[in-house]
C-alpha atoms as a PDB file:
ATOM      1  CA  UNK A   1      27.628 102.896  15.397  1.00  0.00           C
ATOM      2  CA  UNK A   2      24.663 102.555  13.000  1.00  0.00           C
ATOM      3  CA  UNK A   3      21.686 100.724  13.663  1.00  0.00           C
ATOM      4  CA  UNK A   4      19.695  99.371  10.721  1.00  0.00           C
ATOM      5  CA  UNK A   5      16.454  98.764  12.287  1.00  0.00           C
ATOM      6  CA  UNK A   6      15.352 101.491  15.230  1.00  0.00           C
ATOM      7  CA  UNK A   7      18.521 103.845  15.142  1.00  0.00           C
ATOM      8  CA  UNK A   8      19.433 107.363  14.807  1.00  0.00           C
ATOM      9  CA  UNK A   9      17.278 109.086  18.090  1.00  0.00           C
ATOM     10  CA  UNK A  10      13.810 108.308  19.517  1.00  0.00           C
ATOM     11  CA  UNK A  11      12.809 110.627  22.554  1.00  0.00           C
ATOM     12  CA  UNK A  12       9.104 110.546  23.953  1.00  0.00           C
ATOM     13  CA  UNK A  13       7.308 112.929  25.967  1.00  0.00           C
ATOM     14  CA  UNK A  14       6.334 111.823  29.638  1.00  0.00           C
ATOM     15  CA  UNK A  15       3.275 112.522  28.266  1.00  0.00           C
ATOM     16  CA  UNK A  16       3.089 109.726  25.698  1.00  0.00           C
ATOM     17  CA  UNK A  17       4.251 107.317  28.068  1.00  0.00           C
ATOM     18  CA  UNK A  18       1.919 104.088  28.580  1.00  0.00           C
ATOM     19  CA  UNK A  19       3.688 102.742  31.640  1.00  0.00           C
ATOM     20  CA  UNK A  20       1.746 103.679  34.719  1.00  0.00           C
ATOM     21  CA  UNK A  21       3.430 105.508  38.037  1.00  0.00           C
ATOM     22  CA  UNK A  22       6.238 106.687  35.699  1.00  0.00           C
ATOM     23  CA  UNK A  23       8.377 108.189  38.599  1.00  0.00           C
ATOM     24  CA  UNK A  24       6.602 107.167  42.106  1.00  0.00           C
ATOM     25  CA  UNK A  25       9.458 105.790  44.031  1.00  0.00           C
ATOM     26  CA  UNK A  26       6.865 105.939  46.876  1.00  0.00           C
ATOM     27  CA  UNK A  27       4.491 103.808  45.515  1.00  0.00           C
ATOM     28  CA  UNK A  28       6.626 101.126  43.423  1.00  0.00           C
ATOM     29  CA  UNK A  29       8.069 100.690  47.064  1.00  0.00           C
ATOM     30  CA  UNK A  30       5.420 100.484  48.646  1.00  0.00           C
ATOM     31  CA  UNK A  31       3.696  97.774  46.734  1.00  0.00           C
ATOM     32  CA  UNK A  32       7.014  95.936  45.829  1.00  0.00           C
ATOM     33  CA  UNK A  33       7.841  95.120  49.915  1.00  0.00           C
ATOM     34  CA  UNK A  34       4.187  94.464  50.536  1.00  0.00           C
ATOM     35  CA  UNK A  35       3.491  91.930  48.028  1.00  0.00           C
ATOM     36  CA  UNK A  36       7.016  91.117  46.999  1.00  0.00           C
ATOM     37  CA  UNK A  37       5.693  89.902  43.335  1.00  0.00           C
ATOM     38  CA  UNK A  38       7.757  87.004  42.201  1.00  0.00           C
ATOM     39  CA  UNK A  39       8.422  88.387  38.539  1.00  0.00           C
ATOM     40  CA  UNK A  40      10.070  91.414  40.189  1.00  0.00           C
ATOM     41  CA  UNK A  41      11.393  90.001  43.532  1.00  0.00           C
ATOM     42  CA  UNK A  42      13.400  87.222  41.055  1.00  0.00           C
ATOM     43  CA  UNK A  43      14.475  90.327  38.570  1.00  0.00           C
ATOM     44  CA  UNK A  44      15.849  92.497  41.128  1.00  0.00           C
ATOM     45  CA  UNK A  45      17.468  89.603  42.682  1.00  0.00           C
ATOM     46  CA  UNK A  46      19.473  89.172  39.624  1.00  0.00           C
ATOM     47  CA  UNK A  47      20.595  92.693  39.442  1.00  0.00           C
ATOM     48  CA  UNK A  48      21.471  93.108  42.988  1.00  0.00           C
ATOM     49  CA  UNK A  49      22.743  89.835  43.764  1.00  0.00           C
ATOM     50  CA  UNK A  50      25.966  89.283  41.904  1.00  0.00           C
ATOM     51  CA  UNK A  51      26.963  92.577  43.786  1.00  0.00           C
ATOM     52  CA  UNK A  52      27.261  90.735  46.559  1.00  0.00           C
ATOM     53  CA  UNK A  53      30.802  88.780  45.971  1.00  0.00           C
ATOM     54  CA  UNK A  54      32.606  92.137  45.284  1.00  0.00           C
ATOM     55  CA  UNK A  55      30.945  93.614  49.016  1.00  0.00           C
ATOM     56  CA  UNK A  56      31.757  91.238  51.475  1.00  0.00           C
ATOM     57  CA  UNK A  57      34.267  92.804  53.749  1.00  0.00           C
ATOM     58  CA  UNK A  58      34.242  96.328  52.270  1.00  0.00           C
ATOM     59  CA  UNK A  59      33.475  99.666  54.761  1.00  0.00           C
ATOM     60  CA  UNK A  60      32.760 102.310  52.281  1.00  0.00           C
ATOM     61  CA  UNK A  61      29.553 101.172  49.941  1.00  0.00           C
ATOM     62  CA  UNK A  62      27.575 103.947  48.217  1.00  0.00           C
ATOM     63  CA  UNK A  63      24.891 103.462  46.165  1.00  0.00           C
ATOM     64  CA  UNK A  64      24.006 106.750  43.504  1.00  0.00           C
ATOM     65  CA  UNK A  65      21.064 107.194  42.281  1.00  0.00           C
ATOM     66  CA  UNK A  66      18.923 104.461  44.286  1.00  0.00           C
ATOM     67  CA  UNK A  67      15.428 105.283  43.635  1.00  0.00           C
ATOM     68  CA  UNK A  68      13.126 103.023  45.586  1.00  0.00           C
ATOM     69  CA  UNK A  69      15.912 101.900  47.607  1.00  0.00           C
ATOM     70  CA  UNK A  70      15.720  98.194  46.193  1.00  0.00           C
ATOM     71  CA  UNK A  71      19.033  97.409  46.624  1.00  0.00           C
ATOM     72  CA  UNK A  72      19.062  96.891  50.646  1.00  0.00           C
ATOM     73  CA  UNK A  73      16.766  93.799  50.462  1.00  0.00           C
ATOM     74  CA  UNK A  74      19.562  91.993  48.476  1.00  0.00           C
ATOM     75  CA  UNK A  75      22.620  93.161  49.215  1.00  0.00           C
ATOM     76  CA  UNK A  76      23.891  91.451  52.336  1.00  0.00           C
ATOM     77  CA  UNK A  77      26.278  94.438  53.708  1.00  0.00           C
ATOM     78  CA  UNK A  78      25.520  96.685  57.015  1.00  0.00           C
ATOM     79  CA  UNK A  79      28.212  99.470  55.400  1.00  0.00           C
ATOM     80  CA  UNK A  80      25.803  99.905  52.317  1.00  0.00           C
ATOM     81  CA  UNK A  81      24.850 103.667  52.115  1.00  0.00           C
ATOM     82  CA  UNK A  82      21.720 105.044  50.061  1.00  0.00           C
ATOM     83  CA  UNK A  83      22.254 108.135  48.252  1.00  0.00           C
ATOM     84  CA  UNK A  84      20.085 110.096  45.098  1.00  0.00           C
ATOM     85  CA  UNK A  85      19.913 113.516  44.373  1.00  0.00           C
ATOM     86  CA  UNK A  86      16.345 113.945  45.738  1.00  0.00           C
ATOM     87  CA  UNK A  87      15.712 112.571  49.478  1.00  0.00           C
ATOM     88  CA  UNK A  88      13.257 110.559  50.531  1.00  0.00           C
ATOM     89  CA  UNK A  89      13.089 108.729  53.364  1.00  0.00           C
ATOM     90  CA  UNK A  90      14.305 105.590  52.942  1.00  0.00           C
ATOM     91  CA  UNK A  91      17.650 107.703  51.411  1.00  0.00           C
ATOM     92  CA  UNK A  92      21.011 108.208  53.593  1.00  0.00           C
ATOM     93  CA  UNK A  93      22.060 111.276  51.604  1.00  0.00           C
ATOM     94  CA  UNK A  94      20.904 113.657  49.405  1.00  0.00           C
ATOM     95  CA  UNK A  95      23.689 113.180  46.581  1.00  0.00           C
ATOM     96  CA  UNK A  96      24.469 115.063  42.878  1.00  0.00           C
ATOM     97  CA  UNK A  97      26.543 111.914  41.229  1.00  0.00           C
ATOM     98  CA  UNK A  98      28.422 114.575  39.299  1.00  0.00           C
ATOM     99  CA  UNK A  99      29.307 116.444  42.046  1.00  0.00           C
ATOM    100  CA  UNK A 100      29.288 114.723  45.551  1.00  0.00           C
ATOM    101  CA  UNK A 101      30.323 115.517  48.797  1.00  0.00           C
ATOM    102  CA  UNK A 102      32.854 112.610  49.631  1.00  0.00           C
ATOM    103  CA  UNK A 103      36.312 113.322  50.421  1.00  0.00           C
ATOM    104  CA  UNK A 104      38.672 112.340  47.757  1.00  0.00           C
ATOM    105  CA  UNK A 105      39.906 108.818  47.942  1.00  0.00           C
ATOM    106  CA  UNK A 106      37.536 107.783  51.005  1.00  0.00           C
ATOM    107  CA  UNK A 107      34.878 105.046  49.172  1.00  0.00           C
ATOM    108  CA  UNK A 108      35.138 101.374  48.324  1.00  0.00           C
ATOM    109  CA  UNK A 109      32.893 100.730  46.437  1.00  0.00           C
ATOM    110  CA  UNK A 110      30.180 102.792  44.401  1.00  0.00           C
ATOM    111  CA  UNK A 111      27.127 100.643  43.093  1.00  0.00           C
ATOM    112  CA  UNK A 112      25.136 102.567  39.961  1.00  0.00           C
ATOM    113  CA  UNK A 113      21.710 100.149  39.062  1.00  0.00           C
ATOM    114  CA  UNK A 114      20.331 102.038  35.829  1.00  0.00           C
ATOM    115  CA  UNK A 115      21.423 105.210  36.984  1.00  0.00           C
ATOM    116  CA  UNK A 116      24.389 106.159  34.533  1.00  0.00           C
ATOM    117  CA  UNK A 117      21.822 105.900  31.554  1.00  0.00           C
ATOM    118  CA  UNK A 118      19.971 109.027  33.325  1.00  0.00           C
ATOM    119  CA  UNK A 119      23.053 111.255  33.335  1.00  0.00           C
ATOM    120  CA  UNK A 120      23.932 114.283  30.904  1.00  0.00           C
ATOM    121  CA  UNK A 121      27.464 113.411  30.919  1.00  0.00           C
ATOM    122  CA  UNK A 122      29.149 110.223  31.159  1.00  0.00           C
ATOM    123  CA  UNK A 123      32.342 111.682  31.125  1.00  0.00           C
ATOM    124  CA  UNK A 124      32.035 113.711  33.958  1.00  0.00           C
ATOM    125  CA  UNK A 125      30.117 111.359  36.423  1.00  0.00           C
ATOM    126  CA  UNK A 126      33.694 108.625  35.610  1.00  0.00           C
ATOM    127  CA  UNK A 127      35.792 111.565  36.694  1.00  0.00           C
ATOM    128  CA  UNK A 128      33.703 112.131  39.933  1.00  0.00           C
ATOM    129  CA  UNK A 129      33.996 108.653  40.852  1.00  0.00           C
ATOM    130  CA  UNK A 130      37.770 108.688  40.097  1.00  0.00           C
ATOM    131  CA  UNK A 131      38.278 111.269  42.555  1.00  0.00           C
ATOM    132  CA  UNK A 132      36.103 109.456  45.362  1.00  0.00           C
ATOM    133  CA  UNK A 133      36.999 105.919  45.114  1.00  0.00           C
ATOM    134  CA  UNK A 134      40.271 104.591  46.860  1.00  0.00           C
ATOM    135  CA  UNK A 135      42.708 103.064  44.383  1.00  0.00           C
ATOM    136  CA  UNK A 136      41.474  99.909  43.798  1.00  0.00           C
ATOM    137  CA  UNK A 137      37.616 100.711  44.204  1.00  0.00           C
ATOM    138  CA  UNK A 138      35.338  99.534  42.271  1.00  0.00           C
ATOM    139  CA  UNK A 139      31.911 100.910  40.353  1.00  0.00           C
ATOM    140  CA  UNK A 140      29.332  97.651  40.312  1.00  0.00           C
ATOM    141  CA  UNK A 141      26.760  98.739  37.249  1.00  0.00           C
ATOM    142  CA  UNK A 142      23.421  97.129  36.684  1.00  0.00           C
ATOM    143  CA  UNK A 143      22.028  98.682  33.004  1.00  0.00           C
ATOM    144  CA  UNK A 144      19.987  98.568  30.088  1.00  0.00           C
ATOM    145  CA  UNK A 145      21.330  97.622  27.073  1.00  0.00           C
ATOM    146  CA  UNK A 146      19.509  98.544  23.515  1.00  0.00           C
ATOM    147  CA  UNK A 147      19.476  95.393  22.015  1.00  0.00           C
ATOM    148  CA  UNK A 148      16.755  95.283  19.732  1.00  0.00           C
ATOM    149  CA  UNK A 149      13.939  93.725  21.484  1.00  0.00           C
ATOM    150  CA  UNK A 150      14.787  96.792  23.763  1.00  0.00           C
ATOM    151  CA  UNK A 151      14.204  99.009  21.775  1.00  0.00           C
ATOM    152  CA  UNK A 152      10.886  97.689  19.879  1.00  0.00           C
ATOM    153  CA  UNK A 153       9.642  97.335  23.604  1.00  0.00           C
ATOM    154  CA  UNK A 154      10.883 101.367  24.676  1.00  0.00           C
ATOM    155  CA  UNK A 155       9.211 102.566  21.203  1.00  0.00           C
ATOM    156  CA  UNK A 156       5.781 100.707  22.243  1.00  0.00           C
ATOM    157  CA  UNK A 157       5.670 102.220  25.388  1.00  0.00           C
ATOM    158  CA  UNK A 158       7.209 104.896  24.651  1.00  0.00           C
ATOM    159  CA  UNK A 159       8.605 104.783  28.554  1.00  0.00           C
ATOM    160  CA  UNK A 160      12.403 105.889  27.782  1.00  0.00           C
ATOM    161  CA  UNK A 161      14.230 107.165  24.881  1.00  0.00           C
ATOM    162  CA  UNK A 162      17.860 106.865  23.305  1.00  0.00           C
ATOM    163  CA  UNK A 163      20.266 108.560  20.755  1.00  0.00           C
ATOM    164  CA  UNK A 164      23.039 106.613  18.862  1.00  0.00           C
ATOM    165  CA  UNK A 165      24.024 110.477  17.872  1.00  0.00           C
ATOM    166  CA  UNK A 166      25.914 111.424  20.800  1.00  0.00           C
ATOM    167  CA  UNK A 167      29.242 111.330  21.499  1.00  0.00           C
ATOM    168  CA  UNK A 168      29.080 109.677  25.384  1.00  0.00           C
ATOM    169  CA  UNK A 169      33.063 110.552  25.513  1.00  0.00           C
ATOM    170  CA  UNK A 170      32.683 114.109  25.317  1.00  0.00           C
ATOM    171  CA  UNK A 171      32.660 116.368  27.570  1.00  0.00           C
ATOM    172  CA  UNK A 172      30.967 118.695  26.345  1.00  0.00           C
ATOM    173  CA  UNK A 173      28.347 116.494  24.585  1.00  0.00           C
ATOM    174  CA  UNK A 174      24.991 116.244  26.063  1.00  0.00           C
ATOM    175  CA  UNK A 175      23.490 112.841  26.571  1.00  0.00           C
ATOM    176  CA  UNK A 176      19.653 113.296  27.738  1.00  0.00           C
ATOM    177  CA  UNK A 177      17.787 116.604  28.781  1.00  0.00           C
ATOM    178  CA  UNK A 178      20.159 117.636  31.919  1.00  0.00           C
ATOM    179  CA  UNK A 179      16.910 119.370  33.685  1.00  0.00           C
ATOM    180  CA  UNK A 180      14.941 116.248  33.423  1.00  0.00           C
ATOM    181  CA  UNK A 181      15.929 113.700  36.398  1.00  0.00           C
ATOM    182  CA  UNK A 182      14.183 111.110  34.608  1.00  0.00           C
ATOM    183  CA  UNK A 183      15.385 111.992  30.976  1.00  0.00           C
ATOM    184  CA  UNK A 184      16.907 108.743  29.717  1.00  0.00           C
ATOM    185  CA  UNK A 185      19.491 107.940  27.102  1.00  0.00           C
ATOM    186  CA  UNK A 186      19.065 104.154  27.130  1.00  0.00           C
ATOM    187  CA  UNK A 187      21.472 103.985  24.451  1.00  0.00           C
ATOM    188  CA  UNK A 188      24.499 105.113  26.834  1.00  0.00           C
ATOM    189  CA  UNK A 189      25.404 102.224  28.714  1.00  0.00           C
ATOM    190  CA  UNK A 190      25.483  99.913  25.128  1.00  0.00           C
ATOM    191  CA  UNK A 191      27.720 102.842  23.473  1.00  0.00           C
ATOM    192  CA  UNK A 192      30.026 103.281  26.466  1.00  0.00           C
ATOM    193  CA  UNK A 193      30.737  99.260  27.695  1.00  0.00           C
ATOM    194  CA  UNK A 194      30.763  98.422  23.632  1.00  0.00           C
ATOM    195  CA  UNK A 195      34.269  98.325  23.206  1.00  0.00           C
ATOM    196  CA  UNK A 196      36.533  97.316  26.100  1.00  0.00           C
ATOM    197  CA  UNK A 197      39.917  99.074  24.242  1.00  0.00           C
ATOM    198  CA  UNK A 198      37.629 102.662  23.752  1.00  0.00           C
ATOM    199  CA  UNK A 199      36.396 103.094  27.173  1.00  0.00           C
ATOM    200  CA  UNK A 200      39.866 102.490  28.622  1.00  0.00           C
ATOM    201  CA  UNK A 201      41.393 104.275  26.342  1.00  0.00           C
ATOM    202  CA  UNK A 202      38.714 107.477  26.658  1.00  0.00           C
ATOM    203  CA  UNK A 203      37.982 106.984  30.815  1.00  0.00           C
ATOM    204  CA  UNK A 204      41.469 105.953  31.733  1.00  0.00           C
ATOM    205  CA  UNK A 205      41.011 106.052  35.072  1.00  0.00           C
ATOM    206  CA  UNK A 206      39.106 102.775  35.096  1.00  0.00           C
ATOM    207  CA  UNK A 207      39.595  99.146  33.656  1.00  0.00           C
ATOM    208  CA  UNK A 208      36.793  96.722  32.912  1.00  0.00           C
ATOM    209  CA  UNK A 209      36.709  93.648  35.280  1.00  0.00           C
ATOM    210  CA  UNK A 210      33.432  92.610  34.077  1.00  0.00           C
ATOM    211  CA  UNK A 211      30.837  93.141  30.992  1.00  0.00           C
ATOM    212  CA  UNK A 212      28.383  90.870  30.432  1.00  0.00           C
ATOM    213  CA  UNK A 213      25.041  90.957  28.797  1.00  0.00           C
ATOM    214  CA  UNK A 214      21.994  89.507  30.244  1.00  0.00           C
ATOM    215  CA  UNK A 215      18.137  89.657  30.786  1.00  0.00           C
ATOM    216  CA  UNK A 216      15.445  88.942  28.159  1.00  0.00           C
ATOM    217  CA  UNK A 217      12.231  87.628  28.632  1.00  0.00           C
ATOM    218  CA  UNK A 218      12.864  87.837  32.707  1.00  0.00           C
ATOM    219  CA  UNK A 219      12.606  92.061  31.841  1.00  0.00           C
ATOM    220  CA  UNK A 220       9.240  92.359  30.519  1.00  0.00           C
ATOM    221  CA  UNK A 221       7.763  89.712  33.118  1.00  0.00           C
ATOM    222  CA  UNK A 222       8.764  92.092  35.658  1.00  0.00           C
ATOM    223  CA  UNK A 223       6.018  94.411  34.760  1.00  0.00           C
ATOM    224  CA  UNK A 224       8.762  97.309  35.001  1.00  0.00           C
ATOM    225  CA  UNK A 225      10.465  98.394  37.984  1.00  0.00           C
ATOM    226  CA  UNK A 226       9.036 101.939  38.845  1.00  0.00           C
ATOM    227  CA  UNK A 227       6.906 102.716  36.030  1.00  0.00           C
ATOM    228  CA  UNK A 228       4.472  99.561  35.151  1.00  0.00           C
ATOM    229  CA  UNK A 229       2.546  97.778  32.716  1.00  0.00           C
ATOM    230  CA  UNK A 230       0.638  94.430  33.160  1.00  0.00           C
ATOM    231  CA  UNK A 231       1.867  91.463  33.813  1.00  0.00           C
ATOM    232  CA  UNK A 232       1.403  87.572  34.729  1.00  0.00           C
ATOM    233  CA  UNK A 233       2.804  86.407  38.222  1.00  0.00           C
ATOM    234  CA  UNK A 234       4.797  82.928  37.871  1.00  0.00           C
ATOM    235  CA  UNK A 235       6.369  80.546  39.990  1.00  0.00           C
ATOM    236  CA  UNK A 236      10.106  80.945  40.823  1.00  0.00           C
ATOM    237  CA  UNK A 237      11.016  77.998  39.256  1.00  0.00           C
ATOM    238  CA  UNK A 238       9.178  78.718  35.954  1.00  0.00           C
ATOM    239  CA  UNK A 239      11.073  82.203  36.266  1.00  0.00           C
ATOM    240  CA  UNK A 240      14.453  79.830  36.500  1.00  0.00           C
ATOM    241  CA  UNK A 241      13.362  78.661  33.703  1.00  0.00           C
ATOM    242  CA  UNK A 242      12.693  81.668  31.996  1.00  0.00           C
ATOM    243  CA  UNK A 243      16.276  82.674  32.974  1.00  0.00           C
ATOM    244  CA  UNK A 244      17.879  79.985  31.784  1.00  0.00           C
ATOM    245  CA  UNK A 245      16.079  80.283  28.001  1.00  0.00           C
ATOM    246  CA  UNK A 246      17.437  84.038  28.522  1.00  0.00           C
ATOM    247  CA  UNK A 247      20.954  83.326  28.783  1.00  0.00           C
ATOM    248  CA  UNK A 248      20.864  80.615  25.612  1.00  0.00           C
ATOM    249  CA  UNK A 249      19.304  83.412  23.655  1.00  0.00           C
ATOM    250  CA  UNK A 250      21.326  86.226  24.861  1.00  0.00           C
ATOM    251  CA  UNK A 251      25.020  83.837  23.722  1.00  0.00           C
ATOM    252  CA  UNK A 252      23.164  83.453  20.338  1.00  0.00           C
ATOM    253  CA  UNK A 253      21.837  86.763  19.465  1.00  0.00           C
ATOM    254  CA  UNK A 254      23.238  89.521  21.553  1.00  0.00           C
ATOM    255  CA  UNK A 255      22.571  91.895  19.729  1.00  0.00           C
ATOM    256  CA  UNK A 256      18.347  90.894  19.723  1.00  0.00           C
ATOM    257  CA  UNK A 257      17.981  89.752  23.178  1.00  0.00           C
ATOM    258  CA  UNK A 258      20.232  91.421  25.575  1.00  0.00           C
ATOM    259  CA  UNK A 259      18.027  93.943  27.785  1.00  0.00           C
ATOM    260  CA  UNK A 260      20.502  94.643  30.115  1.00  0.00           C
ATOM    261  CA  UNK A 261      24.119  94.115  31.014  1.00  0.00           C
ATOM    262  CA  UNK A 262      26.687  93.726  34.352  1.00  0.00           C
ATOM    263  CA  UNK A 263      29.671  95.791  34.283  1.00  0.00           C
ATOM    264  CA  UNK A 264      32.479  96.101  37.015  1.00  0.00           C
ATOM    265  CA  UNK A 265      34.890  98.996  36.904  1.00  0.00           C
ATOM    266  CA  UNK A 266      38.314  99.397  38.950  1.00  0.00           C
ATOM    267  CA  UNK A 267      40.016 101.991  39.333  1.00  0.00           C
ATOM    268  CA  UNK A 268      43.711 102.439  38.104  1.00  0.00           C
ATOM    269  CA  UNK A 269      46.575 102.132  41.122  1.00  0.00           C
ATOM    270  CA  UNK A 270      45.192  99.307  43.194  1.00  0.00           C
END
């Protein structure tokens, strides 16, 4: 897959990143459940939320990879289980997605928000999960998606990075820099959930319930979840409003205005 404008593979330095706090969970935490900014608060809502219909009933929720520990405030389950592979406190378990220490067969549900575009291999994170989820299970995925406007907005703040140049079905392939937690490859989640026939047909284990394509405008209002840049607090209905533009943009022009992108996996034999 080619892209005209912005292809090929653009990886910045931390160092020439112009997003502040790149990387303190601590802090974005901090300041996200004291002040609870609307712009953010209404964002995460929409990544979390949805989650929410697959959960109810469900004993065995894990969440890889959950940063600032966001998801809690919106996710209305008691089973739900915090995991990344560096603790902190607000963190259940010290987990390495590729290699966790769940018995096989013994998890609902796994929940992955913009985690799977930080891994070094795709491949071997879906075959992990395959061997931890109960037949049936499911993997809920909130994720960027490199539409364009994504990627003019990455190159001007040079925050993350992506390669089109990477085979995210091999196994042997490297996606990001695997000794760099937060090396990105923003372009994985867009080249994995592209084509519904490929990823079945390379990660056989699963099938896709869900893909849809969402956020625009609503993603730079938020200022950024963990790393930030400046931004103007509005109302929550001018946000609705803002959401609503989104999704009339996103059905027109996909491929311009989709920032991010739902995805639910289920695993074969349920």
């Amino acid at each position: 897959m080619k892209k005209l404008i912005l292809g090929g593979t653009y990886f910045p330095t931390h160092e020439e990143n112009l997003m502040h706090s790149e990387g303190d969970l601590a802090a974005a935490r901090e300041v996200f459940l004291k002040n609870r900014p609307n712009n953010l608060n209404y964002l995460l809502q929409s990544r979390y939320g949805w989650m929410n219909e697959y959960i109810n009933g469900q004993k065995e929720i894990k969440e890889l990879g959950a940063g600032a520990g966001f998801s809690k405030v919106f996710i209305e389950s008691p089973n739900l289980k915090l995991t990344d592979y560096k603790f902190q406190p607000w963190i259940d378990e010290e987990v390495d997605a590729l290699n966790t220490p769940f018995q096989d067969g013994s998890i609902d549900i796994l929940i992955c928000s913009h985690m799977i575009h930080h891994l070094a291999s795709p491949v071997k994170f879906f075959r992990e999960a395959s061997r931890v989820l109960k037949p049936g299970g499911l993997i809920l995925i909130s994720e960027i998606n490199t539409a364009l406007t994504m990627r003019v907005l990455l190159r001007m703040m040079r925050h993350e990075g992506w390669s089109y140049d990477v085979d995210v079905f091999d196994e042997n392939a490297i996606c990001n820099d695997h000794v760099d937690p937060w090396s990105a490859n923003c372009a994985t989640p867009e080249l994995l959930y592209r084509d519904k026939k490929l990823f079945e047909e390379k990660i056989s284990d699963f099938k896709i319930l869900r893909n849809e394509r969402t956020e625009f405008a609503i993603f730079p209002l938020s200022g950024g979840v963990i790393a930030k840049a400046k931004t103007i607090n509005l109302p929550r209905w001018m946000l609705k409003l803002v959401a609503g533009v989104d999704r009339v943009l996103i059905a027109l022009m996909p491929q311009v205005f989709a920032l991010g992108r739902r995805v639910v996996l289920k695993k074969r034999g349920g």
